[in-house]
C-alpha atoms as a PDB file:
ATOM      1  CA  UNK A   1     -51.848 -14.975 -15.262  1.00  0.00           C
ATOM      2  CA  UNK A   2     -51.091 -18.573 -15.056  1.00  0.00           C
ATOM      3  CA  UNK A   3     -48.693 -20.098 -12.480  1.00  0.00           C
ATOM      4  CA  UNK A   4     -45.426 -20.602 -14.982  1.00  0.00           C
ATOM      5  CA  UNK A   5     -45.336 -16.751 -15.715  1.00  0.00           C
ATOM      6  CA  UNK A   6     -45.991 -15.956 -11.960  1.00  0.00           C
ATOM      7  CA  UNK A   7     -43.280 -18.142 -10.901  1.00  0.00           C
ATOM      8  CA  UNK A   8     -40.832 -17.426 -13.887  1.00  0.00           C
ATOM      9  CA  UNK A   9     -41.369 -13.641 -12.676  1.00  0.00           C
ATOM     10  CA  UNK A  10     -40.551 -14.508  -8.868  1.00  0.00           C
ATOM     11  CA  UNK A  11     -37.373 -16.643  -9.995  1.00  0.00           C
ATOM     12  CA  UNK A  12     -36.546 -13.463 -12.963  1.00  0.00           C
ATOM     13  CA  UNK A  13     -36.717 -11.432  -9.961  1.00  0.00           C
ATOM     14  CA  UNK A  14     -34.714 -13.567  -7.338  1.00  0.00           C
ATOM     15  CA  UNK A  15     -32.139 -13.583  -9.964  1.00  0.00           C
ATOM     16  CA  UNK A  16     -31.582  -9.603 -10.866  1.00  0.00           C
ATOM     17  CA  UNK A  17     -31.559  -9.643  -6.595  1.00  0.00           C
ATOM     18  CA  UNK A  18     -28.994 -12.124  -6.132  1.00  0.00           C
ATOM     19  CA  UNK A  19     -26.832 -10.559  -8.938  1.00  0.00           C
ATOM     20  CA  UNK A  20     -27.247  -7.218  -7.444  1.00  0.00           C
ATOM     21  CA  UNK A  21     -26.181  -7.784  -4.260  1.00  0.00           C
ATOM     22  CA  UNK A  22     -22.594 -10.021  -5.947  1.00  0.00           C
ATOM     23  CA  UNK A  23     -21.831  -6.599  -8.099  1.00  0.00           C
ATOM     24  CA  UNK A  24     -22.227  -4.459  -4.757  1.00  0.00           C
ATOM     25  CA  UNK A  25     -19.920  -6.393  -2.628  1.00  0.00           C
ATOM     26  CA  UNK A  26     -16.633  -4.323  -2.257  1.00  0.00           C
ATOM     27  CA  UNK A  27     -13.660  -5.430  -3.827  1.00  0.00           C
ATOM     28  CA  UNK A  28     -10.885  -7.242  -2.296  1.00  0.00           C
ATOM     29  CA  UNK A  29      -8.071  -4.840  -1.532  1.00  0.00           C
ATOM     30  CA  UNK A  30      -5.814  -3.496  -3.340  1.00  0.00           C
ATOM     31  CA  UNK A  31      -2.442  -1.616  -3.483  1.00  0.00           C
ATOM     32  CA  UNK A  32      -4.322   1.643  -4.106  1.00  0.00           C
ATOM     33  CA  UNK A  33      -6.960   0.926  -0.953  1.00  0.00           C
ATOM     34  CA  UNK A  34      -6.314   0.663   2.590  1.00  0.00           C
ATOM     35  CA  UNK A  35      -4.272  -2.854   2.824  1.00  0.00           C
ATOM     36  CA  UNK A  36      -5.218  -4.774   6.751  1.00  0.00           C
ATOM     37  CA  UNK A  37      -2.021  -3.891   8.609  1.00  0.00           C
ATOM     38  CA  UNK A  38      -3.506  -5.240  12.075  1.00  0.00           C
ATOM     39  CA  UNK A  39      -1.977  -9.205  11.577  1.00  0.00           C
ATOM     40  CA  UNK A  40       1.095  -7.493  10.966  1.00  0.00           C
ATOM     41  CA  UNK A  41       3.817  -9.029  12.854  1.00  0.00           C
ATOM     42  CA  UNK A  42       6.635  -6.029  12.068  1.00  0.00           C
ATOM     43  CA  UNK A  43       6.382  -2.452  14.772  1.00  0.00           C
ATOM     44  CA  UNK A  44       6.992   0.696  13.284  1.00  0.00           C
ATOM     45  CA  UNK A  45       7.822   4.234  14.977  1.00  0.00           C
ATOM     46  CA  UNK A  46       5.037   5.214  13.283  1.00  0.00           C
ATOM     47  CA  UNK A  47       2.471   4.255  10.260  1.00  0.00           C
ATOM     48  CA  UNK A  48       1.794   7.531   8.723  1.00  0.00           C
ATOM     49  CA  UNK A  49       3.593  11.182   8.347  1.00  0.00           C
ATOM     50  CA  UNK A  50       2.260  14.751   6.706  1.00  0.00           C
ATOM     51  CA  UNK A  51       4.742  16.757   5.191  1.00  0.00           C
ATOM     52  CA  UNK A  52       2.474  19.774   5.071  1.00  0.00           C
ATOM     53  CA  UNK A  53       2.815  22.246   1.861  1.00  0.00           C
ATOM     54  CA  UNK A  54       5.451  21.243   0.093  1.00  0.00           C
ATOM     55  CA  UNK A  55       6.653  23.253  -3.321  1.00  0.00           C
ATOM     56  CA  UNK A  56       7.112  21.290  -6.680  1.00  0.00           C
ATOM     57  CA  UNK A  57      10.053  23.615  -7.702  1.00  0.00           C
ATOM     58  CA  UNK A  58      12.088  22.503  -4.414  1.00  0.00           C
ATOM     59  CA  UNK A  59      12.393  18.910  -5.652  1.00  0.00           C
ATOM     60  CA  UNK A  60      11.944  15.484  -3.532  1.00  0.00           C
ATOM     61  CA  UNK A  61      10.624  14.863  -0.547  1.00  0.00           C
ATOM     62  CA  UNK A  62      11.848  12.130   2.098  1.00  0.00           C
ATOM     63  CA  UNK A  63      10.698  10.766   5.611  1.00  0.00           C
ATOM     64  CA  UNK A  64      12.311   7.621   6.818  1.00  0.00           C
ATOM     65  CA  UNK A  65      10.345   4.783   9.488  1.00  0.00           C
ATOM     66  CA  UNK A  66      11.862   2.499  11.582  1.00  0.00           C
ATOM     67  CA  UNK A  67      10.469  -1.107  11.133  1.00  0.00           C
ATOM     68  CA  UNK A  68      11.065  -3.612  14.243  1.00  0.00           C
ATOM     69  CA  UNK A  69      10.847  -7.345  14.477  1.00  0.00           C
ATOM     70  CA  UNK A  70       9.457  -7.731  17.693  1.00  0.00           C
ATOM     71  CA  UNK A  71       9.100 -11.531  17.912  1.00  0.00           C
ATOM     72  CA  UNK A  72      11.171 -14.502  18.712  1.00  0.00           C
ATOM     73  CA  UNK A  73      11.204 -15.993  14.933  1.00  0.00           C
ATOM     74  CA  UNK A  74      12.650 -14.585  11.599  1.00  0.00           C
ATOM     75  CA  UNK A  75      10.600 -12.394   9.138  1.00  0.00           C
ATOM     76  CA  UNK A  76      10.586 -12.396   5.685  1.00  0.00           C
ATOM     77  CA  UNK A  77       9.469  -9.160   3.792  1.00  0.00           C
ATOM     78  CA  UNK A  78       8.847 -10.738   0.110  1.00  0.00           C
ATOM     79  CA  UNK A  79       7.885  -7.552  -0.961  1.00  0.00           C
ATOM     80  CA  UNK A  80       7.980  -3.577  -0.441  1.00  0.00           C
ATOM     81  CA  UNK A  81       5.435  -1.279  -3.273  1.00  0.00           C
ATOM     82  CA  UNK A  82       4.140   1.751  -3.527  1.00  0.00           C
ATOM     83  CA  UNK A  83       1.080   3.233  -3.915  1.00  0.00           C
ATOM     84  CA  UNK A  84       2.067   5.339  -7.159  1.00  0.00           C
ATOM     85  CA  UNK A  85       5.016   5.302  -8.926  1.00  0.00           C
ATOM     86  CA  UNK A  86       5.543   9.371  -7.770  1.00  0.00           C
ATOM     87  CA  UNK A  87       6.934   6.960  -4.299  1.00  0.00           C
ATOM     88  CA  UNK A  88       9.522   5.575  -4.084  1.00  0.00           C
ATOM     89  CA  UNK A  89      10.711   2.804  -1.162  1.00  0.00           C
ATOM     90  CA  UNK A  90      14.071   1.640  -0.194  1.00  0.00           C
ATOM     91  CA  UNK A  91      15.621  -1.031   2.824  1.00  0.00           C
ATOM     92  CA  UNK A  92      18.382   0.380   4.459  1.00  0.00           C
ATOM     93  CA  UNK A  93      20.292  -2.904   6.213  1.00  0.00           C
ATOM     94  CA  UNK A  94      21.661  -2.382   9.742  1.00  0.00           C
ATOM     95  CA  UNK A  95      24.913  -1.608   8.025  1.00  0.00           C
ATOM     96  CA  UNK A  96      24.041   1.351   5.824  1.00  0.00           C
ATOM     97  CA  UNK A  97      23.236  -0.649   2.374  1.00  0.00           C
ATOM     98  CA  UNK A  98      20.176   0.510   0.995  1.00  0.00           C
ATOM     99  CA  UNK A  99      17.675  -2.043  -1.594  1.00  0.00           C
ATOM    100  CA  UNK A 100      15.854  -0.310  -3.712  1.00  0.00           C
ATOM    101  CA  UNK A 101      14.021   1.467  -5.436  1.00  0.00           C
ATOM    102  CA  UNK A 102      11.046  -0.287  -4.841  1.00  0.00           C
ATOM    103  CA  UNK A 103       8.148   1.687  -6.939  1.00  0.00           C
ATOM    104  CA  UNK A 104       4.454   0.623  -7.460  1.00  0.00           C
ATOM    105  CA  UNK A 105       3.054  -2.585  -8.648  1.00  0.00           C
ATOM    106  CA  UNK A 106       3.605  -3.361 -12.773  1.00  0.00           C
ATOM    107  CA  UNK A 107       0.757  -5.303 -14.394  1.00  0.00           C
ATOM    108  CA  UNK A 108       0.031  -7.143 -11.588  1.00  0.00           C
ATOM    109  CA  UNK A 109       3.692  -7.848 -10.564  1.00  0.00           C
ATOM    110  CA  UNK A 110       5.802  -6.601  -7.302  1.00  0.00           C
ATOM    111  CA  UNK A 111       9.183  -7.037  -7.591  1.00  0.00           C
ATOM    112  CA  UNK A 112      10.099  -9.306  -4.951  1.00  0.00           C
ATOM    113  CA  UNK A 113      12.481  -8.017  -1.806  1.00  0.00           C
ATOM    114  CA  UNK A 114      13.284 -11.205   0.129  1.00  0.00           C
ATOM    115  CA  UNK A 115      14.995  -9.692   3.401  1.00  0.00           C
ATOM    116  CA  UNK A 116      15.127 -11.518   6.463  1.00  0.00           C
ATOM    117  CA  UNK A 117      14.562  -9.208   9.605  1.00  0.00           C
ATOM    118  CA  UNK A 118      15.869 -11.394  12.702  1.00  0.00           C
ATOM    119  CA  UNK A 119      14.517 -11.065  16.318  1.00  0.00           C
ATOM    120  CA  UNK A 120      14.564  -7.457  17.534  1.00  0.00           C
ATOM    121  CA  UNK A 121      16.604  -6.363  14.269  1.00  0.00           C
ATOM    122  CA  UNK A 122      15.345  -3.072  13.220  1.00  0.00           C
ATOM    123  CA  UNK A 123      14.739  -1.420   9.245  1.00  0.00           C
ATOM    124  CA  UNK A 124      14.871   1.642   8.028  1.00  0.00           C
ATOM    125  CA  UNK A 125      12.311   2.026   5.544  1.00  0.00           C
ATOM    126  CA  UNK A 126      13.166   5.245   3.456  1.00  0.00           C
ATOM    127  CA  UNK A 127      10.292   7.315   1.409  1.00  0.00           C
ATOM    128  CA  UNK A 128      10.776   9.186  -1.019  1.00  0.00           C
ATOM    129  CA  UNK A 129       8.262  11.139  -2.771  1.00  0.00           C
ATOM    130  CA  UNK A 130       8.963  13.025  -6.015  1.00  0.00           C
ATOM    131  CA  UNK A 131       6.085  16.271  -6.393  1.00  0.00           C
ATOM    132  CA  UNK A 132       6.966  16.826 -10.186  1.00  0.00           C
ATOM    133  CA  UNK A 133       6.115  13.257 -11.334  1.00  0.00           C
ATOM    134  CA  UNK A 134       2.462  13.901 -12.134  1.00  0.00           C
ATOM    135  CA  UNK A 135       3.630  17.280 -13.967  1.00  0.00           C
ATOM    136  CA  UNK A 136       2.417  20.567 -13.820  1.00  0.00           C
ATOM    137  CA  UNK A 137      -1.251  18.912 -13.094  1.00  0.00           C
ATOM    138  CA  UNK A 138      -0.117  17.409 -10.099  1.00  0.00           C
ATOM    139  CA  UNK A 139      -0.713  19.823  -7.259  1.00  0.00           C
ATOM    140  CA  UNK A 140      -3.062  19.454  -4.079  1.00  0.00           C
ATOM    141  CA  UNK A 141      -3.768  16.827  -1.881  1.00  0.00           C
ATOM    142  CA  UNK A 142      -1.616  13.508  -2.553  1.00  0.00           C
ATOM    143  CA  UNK A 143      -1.931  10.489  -0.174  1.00  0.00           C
ATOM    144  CA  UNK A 144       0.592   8.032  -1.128  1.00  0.00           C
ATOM    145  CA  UNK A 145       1.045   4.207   0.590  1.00  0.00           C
ATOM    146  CA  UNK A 146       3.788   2.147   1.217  1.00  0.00           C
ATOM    147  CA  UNK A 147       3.417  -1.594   1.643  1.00  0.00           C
ATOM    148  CA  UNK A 148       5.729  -4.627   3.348  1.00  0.00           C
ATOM    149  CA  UNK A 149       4.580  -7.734   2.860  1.00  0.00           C
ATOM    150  CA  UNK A 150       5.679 -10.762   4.891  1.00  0.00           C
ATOM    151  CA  UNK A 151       5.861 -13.778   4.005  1.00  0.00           C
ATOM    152  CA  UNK A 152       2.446 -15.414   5.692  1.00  0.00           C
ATOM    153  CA  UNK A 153       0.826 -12.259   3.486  1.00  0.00           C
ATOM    154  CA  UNK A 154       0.043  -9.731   6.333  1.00  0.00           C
ATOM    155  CA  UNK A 155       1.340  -6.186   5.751  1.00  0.00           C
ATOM    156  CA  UNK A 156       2.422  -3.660   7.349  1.00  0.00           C
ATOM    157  CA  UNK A 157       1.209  -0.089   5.392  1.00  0.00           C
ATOM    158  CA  UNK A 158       2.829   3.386   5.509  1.00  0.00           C
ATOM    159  CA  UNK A 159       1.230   6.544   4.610  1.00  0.00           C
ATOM    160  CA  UNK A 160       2.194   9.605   3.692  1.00  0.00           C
ATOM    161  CA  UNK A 161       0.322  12.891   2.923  1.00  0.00           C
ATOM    162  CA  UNK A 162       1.307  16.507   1.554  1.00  0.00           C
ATOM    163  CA  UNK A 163      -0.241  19.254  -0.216  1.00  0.00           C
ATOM    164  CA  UNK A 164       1.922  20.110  -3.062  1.00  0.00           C
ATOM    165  CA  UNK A 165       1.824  23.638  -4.533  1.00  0.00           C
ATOM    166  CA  UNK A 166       3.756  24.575  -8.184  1.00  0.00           C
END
């Protein structure tokens, strides 16, 4: 073989490497993956909650967190999604007001919450989780996710599980 074949092979080869290695990187996250929730500047009680076995035919299901602003400087949650629009997310204000529902992302697009929590202000972030939405096909394992996202872009991510039976 002459030397432009040999070194059109090793540069071919180089190449299908190179572009390999770019289609195996992992994509960036998502609302349906496991958002970073460590630069998070907003506490909660507690990030995740399993409801067990729960039955389709008794209806919704609901577990509430308490989010705290920790800090010495205002934080703005731009937005609050779901995982899956079976999940549903509301803000209850220090006075009882709720905002919401806040569902899962819509072609892209999460509908924007804009709350200010002040210095050591806390948030009641309420869940609720309908079994029937998926239908009659919907039963076993569901692990649903709840996102805040501040204003710098951190989040802070809720998770809940349950194992729902007809």
């Amino acid at each position: 073989m002459n030397k432009k074949v040999i070194a059109g092979i090793f540069v071919g080869t180089l190449v299908l490497i190179g572009g390999l290695i770019w289609l195996a990187k992992p994509a960036p996250d998502s609302i349906g993956g496991q958002a970073d929730t460590t630069s998070s500047l907003l506490k909660s009680d507690g990030t995740f909650f399993d409801f067990g076995t729960i039955s389709m035919k008794d209806g919704d299901v609901t577990k509430e967190f308490i989010v705290t602003n920790p800090t010495d400087k205002d934080i703005l949650v731009t937005t609050l999604e779901t995982s899956c629009m079976c999940t549903k997310a509301f803000m209850v204000k220090p006075d009882g007001t709720a905002k919401g529902p806040f569902g899962m992302r819509s072609m892209g697009y999460a509908w924007p919450i804009n709350e200010t929590i002040v210095p050591g202000e806390s948030r009641t972030i309420r869940v609720v989780y309908d079994p029937n939405a998926h239908g009659p096909a919907g039963v076993g394992l569901i692990d649903r996710f709840v996102i805040l996202t501040e204003e710098s872009g951190s989040q802070l991510q809720l998770e809940i599980k349950a194992i729902v039976k007809p």
